[in-house]
N, C-alpha and C. Protein backbone atom coordinates (compact mmCIF):
# COMPACT_ATOMS: atom_id res chain seq x y z
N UNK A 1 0.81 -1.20 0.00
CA UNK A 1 0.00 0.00 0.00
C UNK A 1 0.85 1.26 0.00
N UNK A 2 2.00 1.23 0.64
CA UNK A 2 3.07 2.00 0.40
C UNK A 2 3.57 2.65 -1.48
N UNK A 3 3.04 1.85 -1.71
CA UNK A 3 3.90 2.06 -3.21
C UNK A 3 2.60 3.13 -4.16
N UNK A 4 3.72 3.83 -4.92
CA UNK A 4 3.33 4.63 -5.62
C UNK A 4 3.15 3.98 -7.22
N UNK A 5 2.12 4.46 -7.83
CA UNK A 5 2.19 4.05 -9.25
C UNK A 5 3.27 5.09 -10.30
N UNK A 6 4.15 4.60 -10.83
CA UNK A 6 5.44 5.18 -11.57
C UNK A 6 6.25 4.71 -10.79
N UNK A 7 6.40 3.66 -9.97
CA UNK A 7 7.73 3.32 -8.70
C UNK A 7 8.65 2.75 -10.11
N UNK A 8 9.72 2.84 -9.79
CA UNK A 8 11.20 2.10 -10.55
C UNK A 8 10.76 0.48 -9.87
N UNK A 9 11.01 -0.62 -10.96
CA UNK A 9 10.57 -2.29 -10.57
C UNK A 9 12.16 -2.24 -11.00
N UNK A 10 12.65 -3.08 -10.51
CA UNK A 10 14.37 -3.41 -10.62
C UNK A 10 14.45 -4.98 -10.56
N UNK A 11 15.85 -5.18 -11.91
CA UNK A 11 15.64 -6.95 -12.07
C UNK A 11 17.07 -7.18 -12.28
N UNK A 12 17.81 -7.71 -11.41
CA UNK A 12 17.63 -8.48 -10.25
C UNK A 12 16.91 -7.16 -9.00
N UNK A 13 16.76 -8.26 -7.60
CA UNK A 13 15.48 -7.31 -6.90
C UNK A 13 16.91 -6.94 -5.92
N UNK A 14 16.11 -5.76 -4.95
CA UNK A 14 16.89 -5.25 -3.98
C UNK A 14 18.06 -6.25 -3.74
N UNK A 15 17.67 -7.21 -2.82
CA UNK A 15 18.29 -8.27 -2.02
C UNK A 15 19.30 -9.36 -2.36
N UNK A 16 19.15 -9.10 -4.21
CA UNK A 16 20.27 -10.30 -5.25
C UNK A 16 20.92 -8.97 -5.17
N UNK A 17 21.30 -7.76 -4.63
CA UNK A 17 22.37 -6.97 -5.64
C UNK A 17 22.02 -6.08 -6.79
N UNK A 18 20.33 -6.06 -6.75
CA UNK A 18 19.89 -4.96 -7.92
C UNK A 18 20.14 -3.23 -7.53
N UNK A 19 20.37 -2.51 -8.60
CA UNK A 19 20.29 -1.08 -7.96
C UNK A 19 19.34 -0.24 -8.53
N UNK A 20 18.82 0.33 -8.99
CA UNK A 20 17.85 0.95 -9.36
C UNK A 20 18.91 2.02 -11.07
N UNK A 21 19.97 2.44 -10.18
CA UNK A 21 20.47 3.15 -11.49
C UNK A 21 20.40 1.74 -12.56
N UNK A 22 20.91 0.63 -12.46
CA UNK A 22 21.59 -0.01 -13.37
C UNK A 22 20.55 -0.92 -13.78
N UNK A 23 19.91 -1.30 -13.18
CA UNK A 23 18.62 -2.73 -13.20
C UNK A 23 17.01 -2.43 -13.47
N UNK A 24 17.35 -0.96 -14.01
CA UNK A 24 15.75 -0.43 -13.91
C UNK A 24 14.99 -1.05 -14.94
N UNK A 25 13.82 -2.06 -14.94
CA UNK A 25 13.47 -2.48 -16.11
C UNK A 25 12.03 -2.24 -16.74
N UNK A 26 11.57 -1.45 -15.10
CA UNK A 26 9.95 -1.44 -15.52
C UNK A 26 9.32 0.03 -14.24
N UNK A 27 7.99 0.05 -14.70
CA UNK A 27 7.44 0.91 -13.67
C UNK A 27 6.24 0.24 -12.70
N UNK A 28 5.52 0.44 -11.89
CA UNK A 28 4.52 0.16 -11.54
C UNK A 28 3.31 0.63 -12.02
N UNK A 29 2.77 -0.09 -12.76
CA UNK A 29 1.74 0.10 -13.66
C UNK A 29 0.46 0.66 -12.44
N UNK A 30 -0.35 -0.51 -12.22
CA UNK A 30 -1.04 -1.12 -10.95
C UNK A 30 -1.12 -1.72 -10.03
N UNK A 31 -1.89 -1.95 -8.70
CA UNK A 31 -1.44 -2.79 -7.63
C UNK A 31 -2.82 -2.51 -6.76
N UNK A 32 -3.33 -3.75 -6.40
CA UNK A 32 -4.51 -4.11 -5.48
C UNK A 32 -4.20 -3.77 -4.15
N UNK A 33 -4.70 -2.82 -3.66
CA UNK A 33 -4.67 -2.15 -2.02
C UNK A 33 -4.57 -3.64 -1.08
N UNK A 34 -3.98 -3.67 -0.01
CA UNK A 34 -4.58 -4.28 0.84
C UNK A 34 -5.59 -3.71 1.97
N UNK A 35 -6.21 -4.62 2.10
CA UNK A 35 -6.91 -4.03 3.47
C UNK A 35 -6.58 -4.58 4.87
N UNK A 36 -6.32 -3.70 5.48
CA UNK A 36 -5.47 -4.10 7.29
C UNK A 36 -6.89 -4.40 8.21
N UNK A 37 -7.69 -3.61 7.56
CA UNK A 37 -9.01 -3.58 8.54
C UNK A 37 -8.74 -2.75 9.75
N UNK A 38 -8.10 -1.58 8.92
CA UNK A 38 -7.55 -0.11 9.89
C UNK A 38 -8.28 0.91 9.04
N UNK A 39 -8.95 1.85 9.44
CA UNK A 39 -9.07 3.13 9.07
C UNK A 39 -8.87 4.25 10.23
N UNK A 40 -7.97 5.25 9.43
CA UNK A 40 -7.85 6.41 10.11
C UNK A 40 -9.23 7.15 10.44
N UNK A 41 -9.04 7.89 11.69
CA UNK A 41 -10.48 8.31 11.97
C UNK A 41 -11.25 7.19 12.96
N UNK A 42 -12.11 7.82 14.25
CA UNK A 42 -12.93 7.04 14.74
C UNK A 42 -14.12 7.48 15.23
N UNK A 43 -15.41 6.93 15.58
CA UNK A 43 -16.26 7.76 16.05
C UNK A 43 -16.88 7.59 17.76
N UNK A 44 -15.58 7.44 18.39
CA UNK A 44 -15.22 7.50 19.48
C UNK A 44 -14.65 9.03 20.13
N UNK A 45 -15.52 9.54 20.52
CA UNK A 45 -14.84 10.86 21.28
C UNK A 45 -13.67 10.67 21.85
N UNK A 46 -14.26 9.85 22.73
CA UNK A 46 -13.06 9.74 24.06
C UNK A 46 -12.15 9.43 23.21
N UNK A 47 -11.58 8.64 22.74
CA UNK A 47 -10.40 8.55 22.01
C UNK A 47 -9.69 9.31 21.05
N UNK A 48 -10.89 10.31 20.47
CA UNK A 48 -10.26 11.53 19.98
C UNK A 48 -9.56 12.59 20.85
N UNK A 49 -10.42 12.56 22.10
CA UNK A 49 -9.79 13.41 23.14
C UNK A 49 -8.42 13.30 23.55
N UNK A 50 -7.92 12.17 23.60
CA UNK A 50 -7.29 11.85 24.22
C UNK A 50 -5.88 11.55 23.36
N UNK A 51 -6.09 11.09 21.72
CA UNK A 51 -5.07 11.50 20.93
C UNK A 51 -4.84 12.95 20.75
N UNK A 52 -5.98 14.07 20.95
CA UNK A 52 -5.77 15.35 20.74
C UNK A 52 -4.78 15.66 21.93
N UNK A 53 -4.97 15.59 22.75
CA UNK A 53 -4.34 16.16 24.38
C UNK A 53 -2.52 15.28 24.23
N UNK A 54 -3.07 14.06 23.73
CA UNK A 54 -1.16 13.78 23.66
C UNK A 54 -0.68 14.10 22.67
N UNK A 55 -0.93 14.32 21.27
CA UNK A 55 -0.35 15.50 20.33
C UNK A 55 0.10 16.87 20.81
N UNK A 56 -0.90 17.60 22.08
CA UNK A 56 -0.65 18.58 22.31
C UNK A 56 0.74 18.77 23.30
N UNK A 57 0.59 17.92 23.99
CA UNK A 57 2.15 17.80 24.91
C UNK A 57 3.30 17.32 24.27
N UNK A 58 3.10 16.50 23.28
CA UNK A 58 3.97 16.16 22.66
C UNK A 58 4.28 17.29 21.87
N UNK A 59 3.74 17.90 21.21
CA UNK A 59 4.24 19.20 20.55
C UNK A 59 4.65 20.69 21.18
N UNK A 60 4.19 20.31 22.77
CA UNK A 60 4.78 20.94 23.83
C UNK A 60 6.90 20.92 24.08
N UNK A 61 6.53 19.37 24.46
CA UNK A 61 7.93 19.09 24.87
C UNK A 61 8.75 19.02 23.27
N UNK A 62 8.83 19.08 21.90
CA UNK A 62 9.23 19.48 21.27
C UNK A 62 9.46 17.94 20.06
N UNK A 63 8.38 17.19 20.40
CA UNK A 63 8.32 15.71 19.69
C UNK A 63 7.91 15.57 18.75
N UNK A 64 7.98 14.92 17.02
CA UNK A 64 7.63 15.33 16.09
C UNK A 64 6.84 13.66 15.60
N UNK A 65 6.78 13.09 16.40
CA UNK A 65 5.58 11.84 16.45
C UNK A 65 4.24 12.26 17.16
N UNK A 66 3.18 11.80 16.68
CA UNK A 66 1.80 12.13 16.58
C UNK A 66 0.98 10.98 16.29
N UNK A 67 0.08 10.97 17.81
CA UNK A 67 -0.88 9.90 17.38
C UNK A 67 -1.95 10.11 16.52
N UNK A 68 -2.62 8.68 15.72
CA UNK A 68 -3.37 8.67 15.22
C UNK A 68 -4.45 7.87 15.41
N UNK A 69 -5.95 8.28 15.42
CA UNK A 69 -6.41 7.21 15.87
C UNK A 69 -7.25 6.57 14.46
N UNK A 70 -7.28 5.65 15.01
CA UNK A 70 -8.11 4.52 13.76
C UNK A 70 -9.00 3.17 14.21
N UNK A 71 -9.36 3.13 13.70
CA UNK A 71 -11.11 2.00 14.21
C UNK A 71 -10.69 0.97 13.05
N UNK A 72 -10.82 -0.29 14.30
CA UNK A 72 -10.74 -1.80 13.32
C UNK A 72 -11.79 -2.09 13.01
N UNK A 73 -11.60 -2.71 11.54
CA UNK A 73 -12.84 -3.59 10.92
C UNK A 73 -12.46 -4.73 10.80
N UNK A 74 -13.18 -5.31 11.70
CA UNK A 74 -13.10 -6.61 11.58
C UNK A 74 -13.61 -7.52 10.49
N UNK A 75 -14.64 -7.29 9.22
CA UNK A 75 -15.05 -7.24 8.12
C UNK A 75 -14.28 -7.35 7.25
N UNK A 76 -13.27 -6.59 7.23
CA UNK A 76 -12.04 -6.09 6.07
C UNK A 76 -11.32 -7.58 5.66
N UNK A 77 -11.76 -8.02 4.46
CA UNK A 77 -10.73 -9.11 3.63
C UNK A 77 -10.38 -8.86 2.35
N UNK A 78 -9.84 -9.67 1.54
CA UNK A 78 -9.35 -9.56 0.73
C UNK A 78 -9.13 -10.50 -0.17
N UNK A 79 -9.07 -10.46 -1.41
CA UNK A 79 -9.14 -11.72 -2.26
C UNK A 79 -7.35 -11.58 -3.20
N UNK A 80 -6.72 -10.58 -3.07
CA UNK A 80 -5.70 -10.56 -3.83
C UNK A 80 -4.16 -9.95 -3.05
N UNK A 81 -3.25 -10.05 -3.81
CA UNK A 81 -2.08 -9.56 -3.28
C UNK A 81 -1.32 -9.65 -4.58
N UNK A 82 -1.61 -8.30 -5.44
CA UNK A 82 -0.69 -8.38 -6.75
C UNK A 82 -0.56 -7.09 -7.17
N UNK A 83 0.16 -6.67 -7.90
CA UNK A 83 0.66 -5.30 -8.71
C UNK A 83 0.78 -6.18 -10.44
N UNK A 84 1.07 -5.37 -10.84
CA UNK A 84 1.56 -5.22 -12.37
C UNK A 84 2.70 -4.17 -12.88
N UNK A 85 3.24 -4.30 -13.69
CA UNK A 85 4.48 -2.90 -14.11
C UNK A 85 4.22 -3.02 -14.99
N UNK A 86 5.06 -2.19 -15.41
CA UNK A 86 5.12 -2.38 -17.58
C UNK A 86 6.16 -1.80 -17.51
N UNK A 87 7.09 -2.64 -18.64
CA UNK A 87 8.35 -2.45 -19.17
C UNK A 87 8.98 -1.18 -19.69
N UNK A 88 10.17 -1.11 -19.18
CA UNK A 88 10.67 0.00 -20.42
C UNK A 88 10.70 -0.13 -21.74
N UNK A 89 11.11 -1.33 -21.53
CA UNK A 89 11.59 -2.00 -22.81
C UNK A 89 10.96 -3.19 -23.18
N UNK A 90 10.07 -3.63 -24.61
CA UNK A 90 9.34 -5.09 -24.31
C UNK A 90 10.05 -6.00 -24.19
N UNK A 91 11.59 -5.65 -25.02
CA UNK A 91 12.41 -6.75 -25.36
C UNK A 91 13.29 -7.25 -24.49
N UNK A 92 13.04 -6.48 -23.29
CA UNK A 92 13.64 -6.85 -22.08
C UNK A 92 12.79 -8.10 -21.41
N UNK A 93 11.48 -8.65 -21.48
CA UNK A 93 11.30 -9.69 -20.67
C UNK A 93 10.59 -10.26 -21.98
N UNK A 94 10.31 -11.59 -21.22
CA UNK A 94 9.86 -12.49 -22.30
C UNK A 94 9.10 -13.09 -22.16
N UNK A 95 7.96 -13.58 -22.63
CA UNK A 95 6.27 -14.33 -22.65
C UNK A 95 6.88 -15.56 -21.98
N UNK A 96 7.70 -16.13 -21.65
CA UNK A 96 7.75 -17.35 -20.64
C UNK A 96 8.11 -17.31 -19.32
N UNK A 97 7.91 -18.69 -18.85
CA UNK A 97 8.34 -18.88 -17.53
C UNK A 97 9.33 -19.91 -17.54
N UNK A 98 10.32 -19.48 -16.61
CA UNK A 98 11.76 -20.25 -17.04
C UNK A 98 11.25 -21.64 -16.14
N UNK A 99 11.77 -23.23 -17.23
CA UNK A 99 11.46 -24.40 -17.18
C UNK A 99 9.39 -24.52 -17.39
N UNK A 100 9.14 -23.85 -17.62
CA UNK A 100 7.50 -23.77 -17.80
C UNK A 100 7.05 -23.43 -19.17
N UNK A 101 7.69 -22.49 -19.98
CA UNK A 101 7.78 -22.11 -20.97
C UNK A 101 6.23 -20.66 -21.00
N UNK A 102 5.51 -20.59 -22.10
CA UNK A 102 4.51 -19.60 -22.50
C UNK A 102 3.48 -20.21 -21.99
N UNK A 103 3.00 -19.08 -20.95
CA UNK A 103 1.23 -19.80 -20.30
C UNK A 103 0.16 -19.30 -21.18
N UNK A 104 -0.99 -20.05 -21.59
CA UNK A 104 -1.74 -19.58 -22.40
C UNK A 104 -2.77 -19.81 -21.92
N UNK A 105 -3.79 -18.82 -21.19
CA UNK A 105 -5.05 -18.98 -20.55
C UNK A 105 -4.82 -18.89 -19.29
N UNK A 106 -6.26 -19.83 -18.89
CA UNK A 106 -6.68 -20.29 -17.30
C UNK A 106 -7.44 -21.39 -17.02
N UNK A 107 -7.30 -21.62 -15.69
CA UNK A 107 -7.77 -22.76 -15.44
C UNK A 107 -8.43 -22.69 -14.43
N UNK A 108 -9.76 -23.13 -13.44
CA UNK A 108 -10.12 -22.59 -12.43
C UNK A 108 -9.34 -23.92 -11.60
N UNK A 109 -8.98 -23.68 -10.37
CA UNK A 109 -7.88 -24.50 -9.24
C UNK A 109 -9.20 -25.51 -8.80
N UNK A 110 -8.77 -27.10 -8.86
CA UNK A 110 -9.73 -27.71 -7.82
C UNK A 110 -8.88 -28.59 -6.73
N UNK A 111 -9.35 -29.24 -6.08
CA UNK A 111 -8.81 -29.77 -4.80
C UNK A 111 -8.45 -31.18 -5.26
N UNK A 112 -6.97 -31.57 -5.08
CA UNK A 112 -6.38 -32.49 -5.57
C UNK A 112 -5.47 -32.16 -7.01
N UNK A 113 -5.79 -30.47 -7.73
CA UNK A 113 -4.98 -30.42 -8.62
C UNK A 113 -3.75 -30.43 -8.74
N UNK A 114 -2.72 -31.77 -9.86
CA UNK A 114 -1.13 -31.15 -9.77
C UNK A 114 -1.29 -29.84 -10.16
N UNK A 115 -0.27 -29.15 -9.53
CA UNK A 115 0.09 -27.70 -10.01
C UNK A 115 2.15 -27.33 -10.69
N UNK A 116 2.13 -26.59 -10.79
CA UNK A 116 3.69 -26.52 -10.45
C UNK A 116 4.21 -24.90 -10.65
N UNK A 117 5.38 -24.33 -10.37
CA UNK A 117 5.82 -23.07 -10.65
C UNK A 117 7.08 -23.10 -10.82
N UNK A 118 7.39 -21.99 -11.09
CA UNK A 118 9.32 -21.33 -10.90
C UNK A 118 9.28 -20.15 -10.80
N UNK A 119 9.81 -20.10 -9.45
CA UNK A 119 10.14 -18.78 -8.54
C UNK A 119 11.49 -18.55 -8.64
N UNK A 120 11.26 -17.34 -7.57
CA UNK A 120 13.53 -16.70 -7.49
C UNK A 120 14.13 -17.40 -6.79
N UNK A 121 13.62 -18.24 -5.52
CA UNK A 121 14.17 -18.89 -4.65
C UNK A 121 14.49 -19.82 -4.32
N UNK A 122 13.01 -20.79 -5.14
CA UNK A 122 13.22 -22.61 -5.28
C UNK A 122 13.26 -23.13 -6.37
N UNK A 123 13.12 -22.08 -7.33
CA UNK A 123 13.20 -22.32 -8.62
C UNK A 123 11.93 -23.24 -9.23
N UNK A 124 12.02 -24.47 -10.34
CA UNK A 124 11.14 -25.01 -10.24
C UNK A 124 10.20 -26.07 -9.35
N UNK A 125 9.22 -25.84 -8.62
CA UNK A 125 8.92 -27.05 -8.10
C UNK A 125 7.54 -27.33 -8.11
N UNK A 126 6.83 -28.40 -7.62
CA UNK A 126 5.56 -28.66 -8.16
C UNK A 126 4.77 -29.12 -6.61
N UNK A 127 3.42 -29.36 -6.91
CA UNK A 127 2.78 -29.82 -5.35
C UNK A 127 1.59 -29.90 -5.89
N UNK A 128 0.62 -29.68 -4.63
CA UNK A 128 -0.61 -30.11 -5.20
C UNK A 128 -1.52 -29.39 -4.35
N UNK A 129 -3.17 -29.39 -4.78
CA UNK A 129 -3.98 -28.22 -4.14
C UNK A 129 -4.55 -29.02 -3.26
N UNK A 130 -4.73 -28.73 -1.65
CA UNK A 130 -5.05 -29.47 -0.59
C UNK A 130 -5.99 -29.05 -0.03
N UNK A 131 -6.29 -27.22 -0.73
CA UNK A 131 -7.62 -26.88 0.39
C UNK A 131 -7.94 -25.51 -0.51
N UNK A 132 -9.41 -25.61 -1.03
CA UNK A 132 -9.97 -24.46 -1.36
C UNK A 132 -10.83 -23.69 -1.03
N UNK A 133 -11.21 -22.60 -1.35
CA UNK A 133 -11.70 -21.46 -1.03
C UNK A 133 -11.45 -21.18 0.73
N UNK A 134 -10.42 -21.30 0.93
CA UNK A 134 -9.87 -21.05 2.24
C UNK A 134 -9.74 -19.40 2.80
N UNK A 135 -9.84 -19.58 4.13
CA UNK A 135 -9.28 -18.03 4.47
C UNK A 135 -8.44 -18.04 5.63
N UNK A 136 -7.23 -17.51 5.23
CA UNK A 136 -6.17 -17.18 5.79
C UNK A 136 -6.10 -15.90 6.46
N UNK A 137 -5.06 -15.85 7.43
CA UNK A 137 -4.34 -14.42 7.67
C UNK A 137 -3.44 -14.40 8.05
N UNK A 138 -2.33 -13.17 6.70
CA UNK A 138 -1.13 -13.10 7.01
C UNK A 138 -0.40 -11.73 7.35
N UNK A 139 0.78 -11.95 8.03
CA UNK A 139 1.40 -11.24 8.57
C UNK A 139 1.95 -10.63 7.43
N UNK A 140 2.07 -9.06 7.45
CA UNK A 140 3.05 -8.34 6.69
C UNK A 140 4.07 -7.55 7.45
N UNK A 141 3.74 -7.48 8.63
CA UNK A 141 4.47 -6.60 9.76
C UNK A 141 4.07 -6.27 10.75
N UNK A 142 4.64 -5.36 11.91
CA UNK A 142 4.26 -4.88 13.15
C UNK A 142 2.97 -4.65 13.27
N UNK A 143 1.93 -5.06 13.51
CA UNK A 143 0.44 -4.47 13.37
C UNK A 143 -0.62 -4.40 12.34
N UNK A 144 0.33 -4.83 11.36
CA UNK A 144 -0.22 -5.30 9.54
C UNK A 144 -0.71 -6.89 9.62
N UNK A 145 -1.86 -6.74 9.47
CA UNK A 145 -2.26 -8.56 9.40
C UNK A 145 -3.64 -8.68 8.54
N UNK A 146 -3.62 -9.24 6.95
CA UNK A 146 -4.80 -9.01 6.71
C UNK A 146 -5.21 -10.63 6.31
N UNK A 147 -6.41 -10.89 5.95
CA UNK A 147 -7.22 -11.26 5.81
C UNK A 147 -7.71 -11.72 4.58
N UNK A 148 -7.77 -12.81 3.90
CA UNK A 148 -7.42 -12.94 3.02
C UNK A 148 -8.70 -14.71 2.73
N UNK A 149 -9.86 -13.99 1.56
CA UNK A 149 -11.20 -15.41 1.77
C UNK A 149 -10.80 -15.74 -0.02
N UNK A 150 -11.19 -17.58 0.03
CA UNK A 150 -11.18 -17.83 -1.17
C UNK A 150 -10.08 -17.79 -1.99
N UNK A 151 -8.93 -18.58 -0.68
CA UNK A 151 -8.06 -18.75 -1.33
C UNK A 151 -7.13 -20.53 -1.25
N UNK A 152 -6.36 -20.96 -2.53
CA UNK A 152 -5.81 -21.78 -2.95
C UNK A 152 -4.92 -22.22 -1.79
N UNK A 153 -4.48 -23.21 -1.22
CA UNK A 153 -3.53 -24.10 -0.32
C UNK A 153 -3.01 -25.22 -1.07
N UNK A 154 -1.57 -24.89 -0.85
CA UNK A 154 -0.97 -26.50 -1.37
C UNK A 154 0.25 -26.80 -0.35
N UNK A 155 0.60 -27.79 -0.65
CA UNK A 155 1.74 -28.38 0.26
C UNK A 155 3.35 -27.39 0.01
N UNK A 156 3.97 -27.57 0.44
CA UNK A 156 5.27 -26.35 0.79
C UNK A 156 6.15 -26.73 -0.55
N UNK A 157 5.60 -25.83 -1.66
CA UNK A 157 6.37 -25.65 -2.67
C UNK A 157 6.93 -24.47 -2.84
N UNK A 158 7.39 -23.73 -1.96
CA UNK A 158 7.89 -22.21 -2.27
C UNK A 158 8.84 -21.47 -0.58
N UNK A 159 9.50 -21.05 -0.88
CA UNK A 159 10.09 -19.94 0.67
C UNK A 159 10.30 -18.54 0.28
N UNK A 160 10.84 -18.10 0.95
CA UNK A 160 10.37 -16.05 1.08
C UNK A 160 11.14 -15.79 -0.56
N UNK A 161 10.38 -15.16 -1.22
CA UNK A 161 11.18 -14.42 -2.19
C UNK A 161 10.46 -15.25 -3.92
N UNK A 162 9.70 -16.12 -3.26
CA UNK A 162 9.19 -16.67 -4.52
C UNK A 162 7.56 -16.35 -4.61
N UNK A 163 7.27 -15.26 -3.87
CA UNK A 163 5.79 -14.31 -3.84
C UNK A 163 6.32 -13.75 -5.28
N UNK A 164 4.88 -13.97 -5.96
CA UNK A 164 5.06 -12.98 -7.33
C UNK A 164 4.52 -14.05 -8.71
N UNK A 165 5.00 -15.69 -7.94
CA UNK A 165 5.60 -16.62 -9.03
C UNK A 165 3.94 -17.27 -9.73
N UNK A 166 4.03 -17.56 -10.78
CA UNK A 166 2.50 -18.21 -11.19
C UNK A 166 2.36 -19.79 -10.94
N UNK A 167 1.48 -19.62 -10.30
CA UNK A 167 1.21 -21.29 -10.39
C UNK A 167 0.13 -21.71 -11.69
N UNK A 168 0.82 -22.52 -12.36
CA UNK A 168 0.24 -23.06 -13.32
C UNK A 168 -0.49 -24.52 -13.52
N UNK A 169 -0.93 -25.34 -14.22
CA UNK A 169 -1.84 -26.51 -14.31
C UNK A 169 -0.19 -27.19 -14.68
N UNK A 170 -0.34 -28.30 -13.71
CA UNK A 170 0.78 -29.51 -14.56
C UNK A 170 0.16 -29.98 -15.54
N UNK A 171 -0.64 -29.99 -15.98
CA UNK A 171 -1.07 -30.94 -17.71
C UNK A 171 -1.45 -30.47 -18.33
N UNK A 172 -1.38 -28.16 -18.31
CA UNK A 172 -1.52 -27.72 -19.46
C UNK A 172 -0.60 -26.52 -19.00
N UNK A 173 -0.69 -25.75 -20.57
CA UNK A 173 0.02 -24.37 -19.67
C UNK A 173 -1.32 -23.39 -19.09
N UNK A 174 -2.02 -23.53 -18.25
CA UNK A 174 -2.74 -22.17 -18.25
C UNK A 174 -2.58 -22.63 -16.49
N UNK A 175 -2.79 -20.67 -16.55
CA UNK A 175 -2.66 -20.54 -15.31
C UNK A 175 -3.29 -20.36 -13.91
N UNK A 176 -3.11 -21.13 -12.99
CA UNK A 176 -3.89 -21.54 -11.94
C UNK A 176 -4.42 -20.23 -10.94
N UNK A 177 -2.90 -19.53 -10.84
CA UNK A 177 -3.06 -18.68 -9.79
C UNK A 177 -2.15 -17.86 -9.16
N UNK A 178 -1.89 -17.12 -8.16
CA UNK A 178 -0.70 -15.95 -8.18
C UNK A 178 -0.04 -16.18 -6.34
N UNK A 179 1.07 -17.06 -6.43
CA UNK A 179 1.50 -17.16 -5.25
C UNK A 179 1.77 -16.03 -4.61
N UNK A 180 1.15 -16.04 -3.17
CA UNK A 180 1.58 -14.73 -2.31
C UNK A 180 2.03 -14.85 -0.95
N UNK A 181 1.75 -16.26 -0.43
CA UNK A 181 2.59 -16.28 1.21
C UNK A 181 3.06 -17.78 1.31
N UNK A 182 3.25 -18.30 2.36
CA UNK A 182 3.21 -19.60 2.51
C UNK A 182 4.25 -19.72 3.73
N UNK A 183 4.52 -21.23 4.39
CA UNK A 183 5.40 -21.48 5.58
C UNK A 183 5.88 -22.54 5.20
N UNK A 184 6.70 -22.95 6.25
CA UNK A 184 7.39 -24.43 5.35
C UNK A 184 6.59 -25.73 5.56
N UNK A 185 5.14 -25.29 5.97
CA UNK A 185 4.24 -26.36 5.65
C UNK A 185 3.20 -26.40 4.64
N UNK A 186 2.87 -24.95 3.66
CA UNK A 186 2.12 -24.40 2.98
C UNK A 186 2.95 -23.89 1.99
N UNK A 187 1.76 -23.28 0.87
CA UNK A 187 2.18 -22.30 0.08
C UNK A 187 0.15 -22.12 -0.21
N UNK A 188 0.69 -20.83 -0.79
CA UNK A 188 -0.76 -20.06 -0.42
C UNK A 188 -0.77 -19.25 -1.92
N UNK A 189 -2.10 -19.47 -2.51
CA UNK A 189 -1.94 -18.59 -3.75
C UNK A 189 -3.60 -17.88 -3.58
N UNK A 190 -3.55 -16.89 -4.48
CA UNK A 190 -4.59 -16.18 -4.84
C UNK A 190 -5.70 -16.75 -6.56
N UNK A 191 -6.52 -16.81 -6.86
CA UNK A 191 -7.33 -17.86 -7.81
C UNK A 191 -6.76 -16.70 -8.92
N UNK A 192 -6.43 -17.06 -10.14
CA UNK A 192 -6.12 -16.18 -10.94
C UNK A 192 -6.73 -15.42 -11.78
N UNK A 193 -8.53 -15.92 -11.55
CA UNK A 193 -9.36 -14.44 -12.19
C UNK A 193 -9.20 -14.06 -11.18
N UNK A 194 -9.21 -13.61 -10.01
CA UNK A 194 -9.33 -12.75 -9.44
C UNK A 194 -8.04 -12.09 -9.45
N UNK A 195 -7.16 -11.71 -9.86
CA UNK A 195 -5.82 -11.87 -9.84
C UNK A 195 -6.26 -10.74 -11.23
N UNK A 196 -6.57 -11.37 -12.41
CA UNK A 196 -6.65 -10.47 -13.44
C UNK A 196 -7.96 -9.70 -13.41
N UNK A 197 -8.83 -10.13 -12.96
CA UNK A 197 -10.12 -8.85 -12.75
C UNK A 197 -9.73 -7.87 -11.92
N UNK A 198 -8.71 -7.95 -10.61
CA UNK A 198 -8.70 -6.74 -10.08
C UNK A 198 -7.44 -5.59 -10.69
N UNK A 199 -6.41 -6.33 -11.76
CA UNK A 199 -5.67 -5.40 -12.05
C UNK A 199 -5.89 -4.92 -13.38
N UNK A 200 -7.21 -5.72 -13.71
CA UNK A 200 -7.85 -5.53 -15.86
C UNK A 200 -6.69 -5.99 -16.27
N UNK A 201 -6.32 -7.02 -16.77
CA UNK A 201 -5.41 -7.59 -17.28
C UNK A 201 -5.61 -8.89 -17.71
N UNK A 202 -5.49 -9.53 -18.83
CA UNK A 202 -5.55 -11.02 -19.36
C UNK A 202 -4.44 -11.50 -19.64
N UNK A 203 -4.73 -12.76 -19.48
CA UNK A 203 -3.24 -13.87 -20.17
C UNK A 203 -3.94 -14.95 -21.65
């Protein structure tokens, strides 16, 4: 949610050694909000009162942090976790997936499907779908935890850094779905219309 649309996408990423002067290959086109099930603002007095009065001392004693208050929704889920860029250059990336080759289509995910991918981290590997229309919730950080219905589970084909990667059908090329978390007992994807309805985009 941090990210701006026009951000610099860099290939290799931060963490292989990419730099932005040298690796710049794309922009941020689009990208599906998450929802924390935080909004700024509450309709709680007392608690306005009371962030007002410690802003005010704090801006007394000469402190340039400031509370904010915000009301949980417990309601707040989510069906996706994806962006899109677009290239500088087309001829810089290429319609395949390395060991997978050109995905053509979709497939809707059912329970018991082989699947398989290739990510940055494990490269190629394959598994299978163990639990659908599931709802999860994952951690993104200190106080960040969202919520997440109607989504894909398979057995631990992926570790940190292979979010991004497509999971595809083992017995065709079309594509299943858009890996986004997982543990070393899981891997967790998003269904892939929903994946392309929220960023307008087809394969």
């Amino acid at each position: 949610n941090n990210a701006q649309v026009g951000d610099p996408i860099i290939q290799p990423g931060g963490a292989d050694g990419g730099s932005v002067n040298t690796d710049h290959i794309a922009n941020l086109e689009r990208f599906c909000p998450i929802d924390f099930g935080t909004e700024t603002g509450s309709n709680c007095g007392i608690a306005s009162t009371y962030a007002n009065i410690g802003n005010a001392i704090a801006s007394l004693l000469g402190s340039s942090h400031r509370v904010t208050v915000v009301q949980a929704n417990p309601q707040a889920v989510n069906l996706v976790d994806a962006a899109v860029a677009r290239p500088l250059n087309d001829g810089d990336v290429l319609d395949e997936i390395l060991n997978i080759g050109a995905v053509s289509g979709t497939v809707e995910g059912t329970l018991g499907m082989q699947i398989r991918k290739s990510g940055r981290t494990t490269g190629y590997t394959t598994g299978m779908i163990t639990t659908i229309e599931a709802t999860v919730s994952v951690n993104y950080g200190p106080g960040q935890t969202a919520t997440f219905q109607n989504q894909f589970v398979a057995g631990p084909m992926s570790q940190g850094g292979d979010s991004g990667s497509l999971i595809v059908d083992m017995n065709s090329p079309r594509a299943v779905g858009l890996l986004f978390a997982g543990s070393t007992d899981s891997t967790i994807f998003n269904p892939i219309q929903a994946v392309l309805d929220c960023l307008n985009v087809e394969i």
